[in-house]
PDB file of N, CA and C in Angstrom:
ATOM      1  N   UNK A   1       0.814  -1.184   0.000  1.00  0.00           N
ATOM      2  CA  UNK A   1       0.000   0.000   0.000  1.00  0.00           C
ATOM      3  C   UNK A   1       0.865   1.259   0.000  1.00  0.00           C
ATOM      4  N   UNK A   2       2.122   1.420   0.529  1.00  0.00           N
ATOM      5  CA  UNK A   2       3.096   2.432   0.886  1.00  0.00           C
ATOM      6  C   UNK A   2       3.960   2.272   0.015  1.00  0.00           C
ATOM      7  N   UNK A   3       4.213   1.552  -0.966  1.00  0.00           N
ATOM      8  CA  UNK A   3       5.005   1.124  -1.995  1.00  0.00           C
ATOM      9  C   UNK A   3       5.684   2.550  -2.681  1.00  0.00           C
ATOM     10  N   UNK A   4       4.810   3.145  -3.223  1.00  0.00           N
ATOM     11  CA  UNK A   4       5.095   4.134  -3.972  1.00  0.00           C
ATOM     12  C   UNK A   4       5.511   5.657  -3.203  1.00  0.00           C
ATOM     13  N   UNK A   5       5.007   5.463  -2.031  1.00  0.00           N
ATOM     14  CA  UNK A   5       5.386   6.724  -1.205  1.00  0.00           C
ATOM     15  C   UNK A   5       6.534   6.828  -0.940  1.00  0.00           C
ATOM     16  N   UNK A   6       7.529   7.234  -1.136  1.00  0.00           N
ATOM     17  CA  UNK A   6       8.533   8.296  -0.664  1.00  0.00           C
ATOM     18  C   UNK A   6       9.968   6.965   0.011  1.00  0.00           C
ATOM     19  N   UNK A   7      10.510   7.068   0.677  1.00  0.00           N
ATOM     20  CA  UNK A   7      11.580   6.000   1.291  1.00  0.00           C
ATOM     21  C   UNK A   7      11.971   6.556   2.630  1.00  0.00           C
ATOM     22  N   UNK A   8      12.720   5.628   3.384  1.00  0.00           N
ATOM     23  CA  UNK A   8      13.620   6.180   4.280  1.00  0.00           C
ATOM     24  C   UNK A   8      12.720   6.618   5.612  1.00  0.00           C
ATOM     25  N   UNK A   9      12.820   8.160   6.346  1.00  0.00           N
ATOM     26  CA  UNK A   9      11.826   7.993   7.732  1.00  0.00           C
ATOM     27  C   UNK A   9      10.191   8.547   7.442  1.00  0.00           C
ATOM     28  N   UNK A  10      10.699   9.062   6.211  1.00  0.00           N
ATOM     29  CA  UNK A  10       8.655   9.261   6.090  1.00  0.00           C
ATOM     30  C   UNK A  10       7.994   7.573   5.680  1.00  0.00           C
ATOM     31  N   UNK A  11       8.548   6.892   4.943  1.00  0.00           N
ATOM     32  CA  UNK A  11       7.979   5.706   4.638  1.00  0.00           C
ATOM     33  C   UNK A  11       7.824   4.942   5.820  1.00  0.00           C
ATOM     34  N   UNK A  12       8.988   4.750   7.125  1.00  0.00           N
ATOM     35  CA  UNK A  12       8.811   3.889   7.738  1.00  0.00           C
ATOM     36  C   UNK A  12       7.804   4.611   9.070  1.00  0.00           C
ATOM     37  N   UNK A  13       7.218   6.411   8.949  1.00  0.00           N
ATOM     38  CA  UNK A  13       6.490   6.344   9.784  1.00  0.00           C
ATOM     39  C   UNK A  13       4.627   6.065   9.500  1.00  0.00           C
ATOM     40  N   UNK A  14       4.761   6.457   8.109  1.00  0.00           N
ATOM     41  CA  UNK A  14       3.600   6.130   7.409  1.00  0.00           C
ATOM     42  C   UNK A  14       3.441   4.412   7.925  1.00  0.00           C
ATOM     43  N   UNK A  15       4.318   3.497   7.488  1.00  0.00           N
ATOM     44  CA  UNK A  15       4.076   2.009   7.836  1.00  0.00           C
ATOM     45  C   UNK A  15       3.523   1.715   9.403  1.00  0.00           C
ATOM     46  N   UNK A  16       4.528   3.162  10.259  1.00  0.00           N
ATOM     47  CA  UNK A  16       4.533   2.415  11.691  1.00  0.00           C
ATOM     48  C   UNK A  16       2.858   2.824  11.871  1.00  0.00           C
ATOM     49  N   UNK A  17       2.459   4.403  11.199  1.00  0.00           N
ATOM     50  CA  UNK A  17       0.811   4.605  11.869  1.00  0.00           C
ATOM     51  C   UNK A  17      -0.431   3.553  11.175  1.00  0.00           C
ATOM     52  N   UNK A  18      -0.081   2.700   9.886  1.00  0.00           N
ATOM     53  CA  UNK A  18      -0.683   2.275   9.379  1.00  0.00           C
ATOM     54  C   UNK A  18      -0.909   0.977  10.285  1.00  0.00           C
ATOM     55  N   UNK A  19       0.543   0.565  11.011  1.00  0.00           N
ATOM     56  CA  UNK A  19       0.391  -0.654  11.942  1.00  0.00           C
ATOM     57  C   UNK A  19      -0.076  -0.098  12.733  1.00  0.00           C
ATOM     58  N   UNK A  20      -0.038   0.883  13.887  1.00  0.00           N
ATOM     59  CA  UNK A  20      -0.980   1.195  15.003  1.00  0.00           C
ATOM     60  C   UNK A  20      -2.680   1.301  14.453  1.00  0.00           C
ATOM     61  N   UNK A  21      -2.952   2.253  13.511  1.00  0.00           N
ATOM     62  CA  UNK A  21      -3.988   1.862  13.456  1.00  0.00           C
ATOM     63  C   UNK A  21      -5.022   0.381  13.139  1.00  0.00           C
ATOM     64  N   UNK A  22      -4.070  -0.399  12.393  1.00  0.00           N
ATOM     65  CA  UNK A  22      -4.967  -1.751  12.448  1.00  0.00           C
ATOM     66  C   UNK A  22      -4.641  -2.162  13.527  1.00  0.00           C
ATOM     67  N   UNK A  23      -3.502  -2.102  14.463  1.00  0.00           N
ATOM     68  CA  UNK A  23      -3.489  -2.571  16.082  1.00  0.00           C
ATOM     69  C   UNK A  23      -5.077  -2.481  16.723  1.00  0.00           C
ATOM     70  N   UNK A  24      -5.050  -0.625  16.773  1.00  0.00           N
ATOM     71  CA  UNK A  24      -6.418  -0.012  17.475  1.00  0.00           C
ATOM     72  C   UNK A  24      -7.824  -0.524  17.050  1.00  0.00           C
ATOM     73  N   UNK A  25      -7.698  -0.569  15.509  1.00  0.00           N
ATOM     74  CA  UNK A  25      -8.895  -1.285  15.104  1.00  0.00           C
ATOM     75  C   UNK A  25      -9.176  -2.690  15.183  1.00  0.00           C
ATOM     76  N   UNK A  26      -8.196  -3.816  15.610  1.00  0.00           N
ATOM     77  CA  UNK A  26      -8.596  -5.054  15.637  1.00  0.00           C
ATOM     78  C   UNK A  26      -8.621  -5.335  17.273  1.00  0.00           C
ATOM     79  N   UNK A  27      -8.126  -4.119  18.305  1.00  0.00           N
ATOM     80  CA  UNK A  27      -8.631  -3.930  19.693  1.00  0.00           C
ATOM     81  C   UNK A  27     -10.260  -3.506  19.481  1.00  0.00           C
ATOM     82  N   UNK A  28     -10.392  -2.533  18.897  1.00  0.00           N
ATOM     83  CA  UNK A  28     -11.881  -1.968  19.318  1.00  0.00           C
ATOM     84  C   UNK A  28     -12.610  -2.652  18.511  1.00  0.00           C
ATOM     85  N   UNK A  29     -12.374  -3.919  17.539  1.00  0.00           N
ATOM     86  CA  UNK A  29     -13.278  -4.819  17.027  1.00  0.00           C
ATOM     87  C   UNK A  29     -13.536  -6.274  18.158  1.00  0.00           C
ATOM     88  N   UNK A  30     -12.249  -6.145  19.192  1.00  0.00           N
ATOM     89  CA  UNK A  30     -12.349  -7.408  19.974  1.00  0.00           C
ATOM     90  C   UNK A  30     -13.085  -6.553  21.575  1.00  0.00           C
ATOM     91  N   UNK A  31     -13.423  -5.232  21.469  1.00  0.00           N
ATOM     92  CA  UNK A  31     -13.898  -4.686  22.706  1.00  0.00           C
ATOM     93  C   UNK A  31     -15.407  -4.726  22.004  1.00  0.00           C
ATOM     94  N   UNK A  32     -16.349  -4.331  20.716  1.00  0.00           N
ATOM     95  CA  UNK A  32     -16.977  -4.327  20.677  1.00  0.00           C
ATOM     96  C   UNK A  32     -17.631  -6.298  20.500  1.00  0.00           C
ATOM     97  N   UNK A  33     -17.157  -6.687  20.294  1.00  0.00           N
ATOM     98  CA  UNK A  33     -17.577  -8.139  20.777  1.00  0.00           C
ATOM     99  C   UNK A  33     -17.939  -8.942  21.551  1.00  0.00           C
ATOM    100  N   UNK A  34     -16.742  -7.803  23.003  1.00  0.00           N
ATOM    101  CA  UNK A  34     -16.666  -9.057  24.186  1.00  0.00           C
ATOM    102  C   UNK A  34     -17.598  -8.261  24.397  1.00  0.00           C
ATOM    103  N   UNK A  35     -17.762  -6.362  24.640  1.00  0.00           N
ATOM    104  CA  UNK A  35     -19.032  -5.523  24.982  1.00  0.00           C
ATOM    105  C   UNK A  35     -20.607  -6.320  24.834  1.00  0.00           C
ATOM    106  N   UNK A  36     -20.619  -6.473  23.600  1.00  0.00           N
ATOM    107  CA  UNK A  36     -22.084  -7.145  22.662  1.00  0.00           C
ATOM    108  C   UNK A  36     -22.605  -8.099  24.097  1.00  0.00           C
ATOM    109  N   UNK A  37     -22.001  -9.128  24.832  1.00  0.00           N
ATOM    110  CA  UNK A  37     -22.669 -10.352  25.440  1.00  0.00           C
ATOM    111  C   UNK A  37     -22.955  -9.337  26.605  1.00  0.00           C
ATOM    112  N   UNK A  38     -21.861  -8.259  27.313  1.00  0.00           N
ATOM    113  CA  UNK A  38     -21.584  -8.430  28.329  1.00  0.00           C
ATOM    114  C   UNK A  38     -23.624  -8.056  29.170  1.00  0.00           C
ATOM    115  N   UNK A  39     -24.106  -8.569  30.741  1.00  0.00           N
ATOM    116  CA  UNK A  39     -24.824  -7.661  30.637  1.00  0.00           C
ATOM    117  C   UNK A  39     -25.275  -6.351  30.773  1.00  0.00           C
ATOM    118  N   UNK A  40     -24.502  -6.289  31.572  1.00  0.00           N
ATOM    119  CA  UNK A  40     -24.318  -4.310  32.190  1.00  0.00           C
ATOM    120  C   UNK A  40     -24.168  -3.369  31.181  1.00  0.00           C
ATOM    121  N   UNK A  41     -23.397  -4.019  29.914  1.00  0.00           N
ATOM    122  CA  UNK A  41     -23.567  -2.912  28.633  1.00  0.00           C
ATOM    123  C   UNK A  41     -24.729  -2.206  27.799  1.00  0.00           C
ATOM    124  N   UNK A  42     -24.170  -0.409  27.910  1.00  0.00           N
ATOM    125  CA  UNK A  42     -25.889  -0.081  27.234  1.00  0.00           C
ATOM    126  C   UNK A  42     -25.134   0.522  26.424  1.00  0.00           C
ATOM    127  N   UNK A  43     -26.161   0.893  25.412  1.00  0.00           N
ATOM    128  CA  UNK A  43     -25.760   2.243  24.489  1.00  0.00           C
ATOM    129  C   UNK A  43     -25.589   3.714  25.032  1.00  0.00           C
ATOM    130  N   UNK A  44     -25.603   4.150  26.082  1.00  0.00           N
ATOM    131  CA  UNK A  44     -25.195   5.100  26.760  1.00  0.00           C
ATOM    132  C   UNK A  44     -23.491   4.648  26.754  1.00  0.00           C
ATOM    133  N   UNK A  45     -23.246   3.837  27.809  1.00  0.00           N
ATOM    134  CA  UNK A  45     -22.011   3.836  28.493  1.00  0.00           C
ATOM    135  C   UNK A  45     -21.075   3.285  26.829  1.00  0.00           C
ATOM    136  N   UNK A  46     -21.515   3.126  25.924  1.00  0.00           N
ATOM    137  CA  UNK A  46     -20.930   2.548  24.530  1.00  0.00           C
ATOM    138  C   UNK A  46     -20.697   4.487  24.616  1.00  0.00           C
ATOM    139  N   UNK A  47     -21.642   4.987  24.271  1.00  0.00           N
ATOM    140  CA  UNK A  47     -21.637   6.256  23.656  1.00  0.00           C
ATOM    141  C   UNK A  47     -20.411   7.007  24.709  1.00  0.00           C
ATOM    142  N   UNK A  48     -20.910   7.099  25.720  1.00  0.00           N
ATOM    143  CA  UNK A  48     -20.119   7.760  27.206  1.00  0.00           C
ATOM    144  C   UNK A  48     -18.131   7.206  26.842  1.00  0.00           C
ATOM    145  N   UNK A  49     -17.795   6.107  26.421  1.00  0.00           N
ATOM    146  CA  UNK A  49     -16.621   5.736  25.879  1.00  0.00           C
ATOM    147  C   UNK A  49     -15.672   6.399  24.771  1.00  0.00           C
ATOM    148  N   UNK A  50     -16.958   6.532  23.579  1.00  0.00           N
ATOM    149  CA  UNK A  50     -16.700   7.055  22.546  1.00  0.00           C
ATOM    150  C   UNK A  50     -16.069   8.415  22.707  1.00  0.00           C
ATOM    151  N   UNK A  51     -17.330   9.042  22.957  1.00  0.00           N
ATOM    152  CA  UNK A  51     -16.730  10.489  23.473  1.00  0.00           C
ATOM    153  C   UNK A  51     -15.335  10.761  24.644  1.00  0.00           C
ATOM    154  N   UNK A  52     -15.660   9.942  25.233  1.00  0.00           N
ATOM    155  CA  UNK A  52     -14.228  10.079  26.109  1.00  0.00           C
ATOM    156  C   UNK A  52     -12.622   9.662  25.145  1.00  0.00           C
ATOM    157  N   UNK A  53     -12.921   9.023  24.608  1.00  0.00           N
ATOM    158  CA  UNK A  53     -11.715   8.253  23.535  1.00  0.00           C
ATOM    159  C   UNK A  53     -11.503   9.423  22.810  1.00  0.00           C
ATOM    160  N   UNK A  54     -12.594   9.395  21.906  1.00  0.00           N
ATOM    161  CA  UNK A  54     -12.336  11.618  21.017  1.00  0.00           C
ATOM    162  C   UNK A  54     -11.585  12.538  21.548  1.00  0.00           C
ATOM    163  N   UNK A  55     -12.095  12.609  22.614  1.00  0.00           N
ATOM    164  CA  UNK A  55     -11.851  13.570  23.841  1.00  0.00           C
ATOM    165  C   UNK A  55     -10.336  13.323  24.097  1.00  0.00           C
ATOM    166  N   UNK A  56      -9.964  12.223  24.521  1.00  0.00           N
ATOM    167  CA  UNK A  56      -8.887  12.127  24.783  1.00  0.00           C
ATOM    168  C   UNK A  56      -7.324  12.215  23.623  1.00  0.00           C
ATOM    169  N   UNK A  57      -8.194  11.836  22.056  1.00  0.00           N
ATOM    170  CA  UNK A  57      -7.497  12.205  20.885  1.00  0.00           C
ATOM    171  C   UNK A  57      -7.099  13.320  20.850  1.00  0.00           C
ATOM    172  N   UNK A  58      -8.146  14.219  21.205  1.00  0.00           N
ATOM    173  CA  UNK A  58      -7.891  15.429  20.631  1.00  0.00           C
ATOM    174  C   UNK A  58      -7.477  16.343  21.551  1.00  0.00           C
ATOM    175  N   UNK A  59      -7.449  16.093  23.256  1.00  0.00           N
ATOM    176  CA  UNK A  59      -6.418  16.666  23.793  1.00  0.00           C
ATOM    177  C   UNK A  59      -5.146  16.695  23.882  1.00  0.00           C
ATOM    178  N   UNK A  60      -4.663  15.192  23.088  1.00  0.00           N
ATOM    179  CA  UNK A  60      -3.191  14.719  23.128  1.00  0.00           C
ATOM    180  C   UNK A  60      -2.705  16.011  22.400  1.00  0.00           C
ATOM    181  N   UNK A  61      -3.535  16.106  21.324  1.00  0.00           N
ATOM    182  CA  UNK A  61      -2.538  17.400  20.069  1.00  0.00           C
ATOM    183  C   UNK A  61      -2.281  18.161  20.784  1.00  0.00           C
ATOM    184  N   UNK A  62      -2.801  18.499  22.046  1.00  0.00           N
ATOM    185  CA  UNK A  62      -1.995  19.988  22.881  1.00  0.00           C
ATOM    186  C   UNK A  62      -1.007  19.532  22.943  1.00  0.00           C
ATOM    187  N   UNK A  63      -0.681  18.409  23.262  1.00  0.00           N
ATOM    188  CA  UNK A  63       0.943  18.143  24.310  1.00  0.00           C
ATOM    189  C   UNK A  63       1.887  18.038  22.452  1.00  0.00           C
ATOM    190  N   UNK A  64       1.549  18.176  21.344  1.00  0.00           N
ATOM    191  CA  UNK A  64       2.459  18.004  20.727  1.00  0.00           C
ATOM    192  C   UNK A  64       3.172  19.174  20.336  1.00  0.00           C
ATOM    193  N   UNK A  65       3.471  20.393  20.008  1.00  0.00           N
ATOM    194  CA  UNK A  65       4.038  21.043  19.778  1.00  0.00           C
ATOM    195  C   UNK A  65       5.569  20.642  20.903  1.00  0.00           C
ATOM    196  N   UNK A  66       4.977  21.120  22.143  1.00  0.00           N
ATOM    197  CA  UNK A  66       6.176  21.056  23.045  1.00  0.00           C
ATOM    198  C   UNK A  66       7.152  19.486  23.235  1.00  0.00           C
ATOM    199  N   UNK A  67       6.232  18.429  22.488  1.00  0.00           N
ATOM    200  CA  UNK A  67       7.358  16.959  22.234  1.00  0.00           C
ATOM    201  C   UNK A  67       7.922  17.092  21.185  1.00  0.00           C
ATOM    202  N   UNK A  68       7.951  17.946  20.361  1.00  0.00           N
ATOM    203  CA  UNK A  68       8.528  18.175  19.132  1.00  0.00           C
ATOM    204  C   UNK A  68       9.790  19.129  19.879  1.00  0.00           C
ATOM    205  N   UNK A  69       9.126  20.159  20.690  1.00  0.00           N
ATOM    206  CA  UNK A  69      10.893  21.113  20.977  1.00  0.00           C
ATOM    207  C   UNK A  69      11.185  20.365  21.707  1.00  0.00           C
ATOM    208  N   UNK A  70      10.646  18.885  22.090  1.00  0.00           N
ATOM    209  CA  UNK A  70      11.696  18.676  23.414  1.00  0.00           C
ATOM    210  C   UNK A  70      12.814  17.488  22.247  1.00  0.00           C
ATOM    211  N   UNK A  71      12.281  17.118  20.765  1.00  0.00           N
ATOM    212  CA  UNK A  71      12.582  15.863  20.048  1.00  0.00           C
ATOM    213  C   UNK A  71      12.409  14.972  20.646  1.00  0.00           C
ATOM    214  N   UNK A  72      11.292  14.418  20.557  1.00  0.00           N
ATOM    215  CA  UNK A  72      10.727  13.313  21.315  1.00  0.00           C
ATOM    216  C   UNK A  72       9.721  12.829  19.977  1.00  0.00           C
ATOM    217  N   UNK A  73       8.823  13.415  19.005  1.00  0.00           N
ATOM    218  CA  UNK A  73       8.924  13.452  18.342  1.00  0.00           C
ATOM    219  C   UNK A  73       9.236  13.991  17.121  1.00  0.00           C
ATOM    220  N   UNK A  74       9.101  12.976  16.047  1.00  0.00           N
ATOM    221  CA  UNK A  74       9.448  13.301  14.546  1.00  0.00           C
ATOM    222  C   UNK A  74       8.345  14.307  13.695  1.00  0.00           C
ATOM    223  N   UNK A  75       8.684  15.204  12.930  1.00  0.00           N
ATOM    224  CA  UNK A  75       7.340  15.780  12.028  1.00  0.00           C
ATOM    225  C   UNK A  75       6.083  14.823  11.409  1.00  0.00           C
ATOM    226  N   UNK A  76       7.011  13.906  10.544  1.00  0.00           N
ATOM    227  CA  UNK A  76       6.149  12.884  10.416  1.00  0.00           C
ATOM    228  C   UNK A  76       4.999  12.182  11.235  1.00  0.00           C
ATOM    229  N   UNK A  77       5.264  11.884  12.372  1.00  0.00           N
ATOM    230  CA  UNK A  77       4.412  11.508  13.601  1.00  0.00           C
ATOM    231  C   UNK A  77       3.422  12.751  13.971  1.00  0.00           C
ATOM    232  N   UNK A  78       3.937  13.872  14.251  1.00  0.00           N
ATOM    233  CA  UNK A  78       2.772  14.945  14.641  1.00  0.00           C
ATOM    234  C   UNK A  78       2.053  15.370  13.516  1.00  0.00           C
ATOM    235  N   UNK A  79       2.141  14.649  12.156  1.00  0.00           N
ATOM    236  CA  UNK A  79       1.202  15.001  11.351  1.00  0.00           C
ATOM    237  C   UNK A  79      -0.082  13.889  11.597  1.00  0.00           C
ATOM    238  N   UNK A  80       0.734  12.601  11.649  1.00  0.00           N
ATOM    239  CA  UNK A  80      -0.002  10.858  11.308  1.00  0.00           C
ATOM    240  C   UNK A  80      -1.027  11.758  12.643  1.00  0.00           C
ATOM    241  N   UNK A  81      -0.578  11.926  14.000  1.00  0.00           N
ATOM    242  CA  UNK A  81      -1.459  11.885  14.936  1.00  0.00           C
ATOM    243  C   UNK A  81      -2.080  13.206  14.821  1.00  0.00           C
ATOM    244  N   UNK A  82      -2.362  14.236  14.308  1.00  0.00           N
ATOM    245  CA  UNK A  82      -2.806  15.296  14.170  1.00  0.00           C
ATOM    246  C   UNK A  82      -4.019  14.940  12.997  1.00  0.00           C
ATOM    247  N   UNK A  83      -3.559  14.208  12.333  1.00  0.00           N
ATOM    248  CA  UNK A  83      -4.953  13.672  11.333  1.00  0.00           C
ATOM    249  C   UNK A  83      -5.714  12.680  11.423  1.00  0.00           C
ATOM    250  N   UNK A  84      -4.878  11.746  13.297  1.00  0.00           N
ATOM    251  CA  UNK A  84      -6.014  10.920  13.561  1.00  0.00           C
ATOM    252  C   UNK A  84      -6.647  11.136  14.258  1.00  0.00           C
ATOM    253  N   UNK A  85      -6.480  12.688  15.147  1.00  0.00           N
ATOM    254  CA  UNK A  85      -7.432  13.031  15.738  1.00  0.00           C
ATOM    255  C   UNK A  85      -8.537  14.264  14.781  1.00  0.00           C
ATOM    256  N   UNK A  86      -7.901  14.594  13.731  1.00  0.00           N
ATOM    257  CA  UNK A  86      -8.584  15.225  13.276  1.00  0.00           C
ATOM    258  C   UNK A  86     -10.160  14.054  12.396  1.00  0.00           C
ATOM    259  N   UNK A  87      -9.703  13.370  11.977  1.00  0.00           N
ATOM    260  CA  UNK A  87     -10.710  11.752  11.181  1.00  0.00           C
ATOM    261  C   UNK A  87     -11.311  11.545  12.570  1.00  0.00           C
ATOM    262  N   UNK A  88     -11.152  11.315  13.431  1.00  0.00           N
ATOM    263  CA  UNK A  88     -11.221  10.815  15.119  1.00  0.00           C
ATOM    264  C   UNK A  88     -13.047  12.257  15.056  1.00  0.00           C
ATOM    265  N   UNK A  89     -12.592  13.340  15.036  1.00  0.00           N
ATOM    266  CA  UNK A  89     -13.632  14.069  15.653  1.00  0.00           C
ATOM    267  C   UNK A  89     -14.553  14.663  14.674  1.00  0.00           C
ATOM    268  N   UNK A  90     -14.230  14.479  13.105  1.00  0.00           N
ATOM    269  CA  UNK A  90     -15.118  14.590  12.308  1.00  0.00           C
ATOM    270  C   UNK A  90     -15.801  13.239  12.324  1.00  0.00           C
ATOM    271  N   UNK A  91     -15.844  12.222  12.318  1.00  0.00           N
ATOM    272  CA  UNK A  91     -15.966  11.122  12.705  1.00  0.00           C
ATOM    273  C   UNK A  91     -17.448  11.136  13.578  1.00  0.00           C
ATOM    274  N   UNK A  92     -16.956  11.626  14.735  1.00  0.00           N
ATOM    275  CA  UNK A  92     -18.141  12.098  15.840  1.00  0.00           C
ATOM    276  C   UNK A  92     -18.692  12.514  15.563  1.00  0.00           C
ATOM    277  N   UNK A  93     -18.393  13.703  14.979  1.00  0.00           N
ATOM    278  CA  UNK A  93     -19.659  14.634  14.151  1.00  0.00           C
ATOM    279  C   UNK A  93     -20.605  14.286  13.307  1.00  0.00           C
ATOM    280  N   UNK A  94     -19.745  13.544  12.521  1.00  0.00           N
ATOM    281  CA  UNK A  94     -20.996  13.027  11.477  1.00  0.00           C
ATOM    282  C   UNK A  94     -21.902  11.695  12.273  1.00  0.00           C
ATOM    283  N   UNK A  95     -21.683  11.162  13.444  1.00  0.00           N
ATOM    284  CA  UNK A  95     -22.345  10.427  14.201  1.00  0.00           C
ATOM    285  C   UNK A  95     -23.262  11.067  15.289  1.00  0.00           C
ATOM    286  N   UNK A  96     -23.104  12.681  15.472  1.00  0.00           N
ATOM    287  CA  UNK A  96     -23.523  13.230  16.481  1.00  0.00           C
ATOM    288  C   UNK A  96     -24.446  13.754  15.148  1.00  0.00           C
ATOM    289  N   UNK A  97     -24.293  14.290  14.432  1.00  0.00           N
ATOM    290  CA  UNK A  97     -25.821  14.873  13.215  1.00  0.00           C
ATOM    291  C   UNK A  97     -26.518  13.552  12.894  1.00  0.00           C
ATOM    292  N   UNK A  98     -25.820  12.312  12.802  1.00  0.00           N
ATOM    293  CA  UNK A  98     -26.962  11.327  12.069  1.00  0.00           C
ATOM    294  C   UNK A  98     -28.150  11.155  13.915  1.00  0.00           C
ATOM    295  N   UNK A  99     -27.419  11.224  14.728  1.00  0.00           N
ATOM    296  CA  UNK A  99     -28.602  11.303  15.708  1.00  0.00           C
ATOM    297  C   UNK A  99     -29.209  12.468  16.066  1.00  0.00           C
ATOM    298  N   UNK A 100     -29.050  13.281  15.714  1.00  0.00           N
ATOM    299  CA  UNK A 100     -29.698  14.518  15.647  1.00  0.00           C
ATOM    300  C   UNK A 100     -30.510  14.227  14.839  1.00  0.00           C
ATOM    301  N   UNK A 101     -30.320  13.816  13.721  1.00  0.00           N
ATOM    302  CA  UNK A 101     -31.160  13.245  12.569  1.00  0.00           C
ATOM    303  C   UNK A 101     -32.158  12.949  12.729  1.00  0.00           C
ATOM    304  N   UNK A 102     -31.746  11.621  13.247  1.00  0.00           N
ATOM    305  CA  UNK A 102     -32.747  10.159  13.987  1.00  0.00           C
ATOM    306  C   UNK A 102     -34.051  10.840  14.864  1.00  0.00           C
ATOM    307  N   UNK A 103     -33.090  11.494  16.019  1.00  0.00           N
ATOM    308  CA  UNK A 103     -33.991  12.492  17.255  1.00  0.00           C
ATOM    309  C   UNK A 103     -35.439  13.301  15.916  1.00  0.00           C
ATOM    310  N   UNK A 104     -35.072  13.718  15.277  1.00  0.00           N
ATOM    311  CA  UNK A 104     -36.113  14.883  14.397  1.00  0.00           C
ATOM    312  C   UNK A 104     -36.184  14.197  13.790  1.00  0.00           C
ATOM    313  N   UNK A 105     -36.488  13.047  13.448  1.00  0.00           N
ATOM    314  CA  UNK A 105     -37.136  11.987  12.284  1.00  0.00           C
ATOM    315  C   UNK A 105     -38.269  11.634  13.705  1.00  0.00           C
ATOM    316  N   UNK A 106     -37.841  10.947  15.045  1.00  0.00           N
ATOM    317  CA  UNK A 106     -38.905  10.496  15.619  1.00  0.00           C
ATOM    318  C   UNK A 106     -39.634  11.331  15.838  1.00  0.00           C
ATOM    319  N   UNK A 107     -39.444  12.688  16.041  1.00  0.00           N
ATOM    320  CA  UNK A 107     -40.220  13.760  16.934  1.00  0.00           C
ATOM    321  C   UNK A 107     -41.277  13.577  15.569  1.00  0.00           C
ATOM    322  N   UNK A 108     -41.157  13.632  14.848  1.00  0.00           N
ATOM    323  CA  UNK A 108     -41.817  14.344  13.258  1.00  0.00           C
ATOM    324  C   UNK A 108     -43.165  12.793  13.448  1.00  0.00           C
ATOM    325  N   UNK A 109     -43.162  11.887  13.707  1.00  0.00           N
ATOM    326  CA  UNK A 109     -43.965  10.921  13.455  1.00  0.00           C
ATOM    327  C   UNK A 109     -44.926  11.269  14.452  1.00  0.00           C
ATOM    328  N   UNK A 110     -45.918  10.725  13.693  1.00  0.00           N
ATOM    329  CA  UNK A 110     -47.555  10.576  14.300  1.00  0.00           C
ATOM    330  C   UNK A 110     -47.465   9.641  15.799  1.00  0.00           C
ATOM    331  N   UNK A 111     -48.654   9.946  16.302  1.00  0.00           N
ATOM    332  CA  UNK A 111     -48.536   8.603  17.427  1.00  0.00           C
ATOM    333  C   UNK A 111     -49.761   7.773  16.654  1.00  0.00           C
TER     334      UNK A 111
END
C-alpha cells in the first residue's frame, strides 16, 4: 500500500501509523464483541466511551508542539497523529448529526 510513497523515515512512519492503526482497530473490534454479550452494557455507556476516547485524541494534540521542541517526536508523527485526531472528531460529528437526525425523524412521526 506504501510502496510508492517516498523511502527512508517518512515511509517507515507512514508504515509504523498504518500498523498502530490496524493494532487499534482489531482492539476496538475485539472490545466491541466481548461488549455485545456483556450484561451491564448499554448504548449510553458505549456512547459515554466514545466520546471520552475523542476527547482524549484530541487533547493529546496539545501536548504536541512542546514533544517536538523537546525531540521526542518526529514531524512525520505529529502530522499521522494530528490527522487521527482530526478523522477521530469529524468522525463524531458526522455520528452526532446522524442522531440529531434520527432524534427529528422520531419527533416528526404521528402517534
Amino acid at each position: 500500500m506504501v510502496n510508492g510513497v517516498g523511502s527512508g523515515i517518512g515511509r517507515a512512519a507512514i508504515e509504523a501509523a498504518l500498523k498502530q492503526m490496524r493494532s487499534r482497530a482489531a482492539a476496538a473490534h475485539q472490545d466491541v464483541g466481548a461488549s455485545s454479550g456483556a450484561a451491564g452494557s448499554s448504548f449510553t455507556e458505549a456512547l459515554k466511551d466514545g466520546v471520552a476516547s475523542i476527547d482524549g485524541a484530541v487533547k493529546a494534540t496539545q501536548e504536541l508542539p512542546m514533544r517536538v521542541l523537546k525531540g521526542e517526536l518526529d514531524f512525520h508523527e505529529v502530522v499521522a497523529q494530528l490527522k487521527e485526531s482530526e478523522l477521530a472528531f469529524e468522525f463524531s460529528m458526522q455520528v452526532r448529526n446522524k442522531l440529531i437526525d434520527a432524534y427529528r425523524e422520531v419527533m416528526r412521526m404521528g402517534v
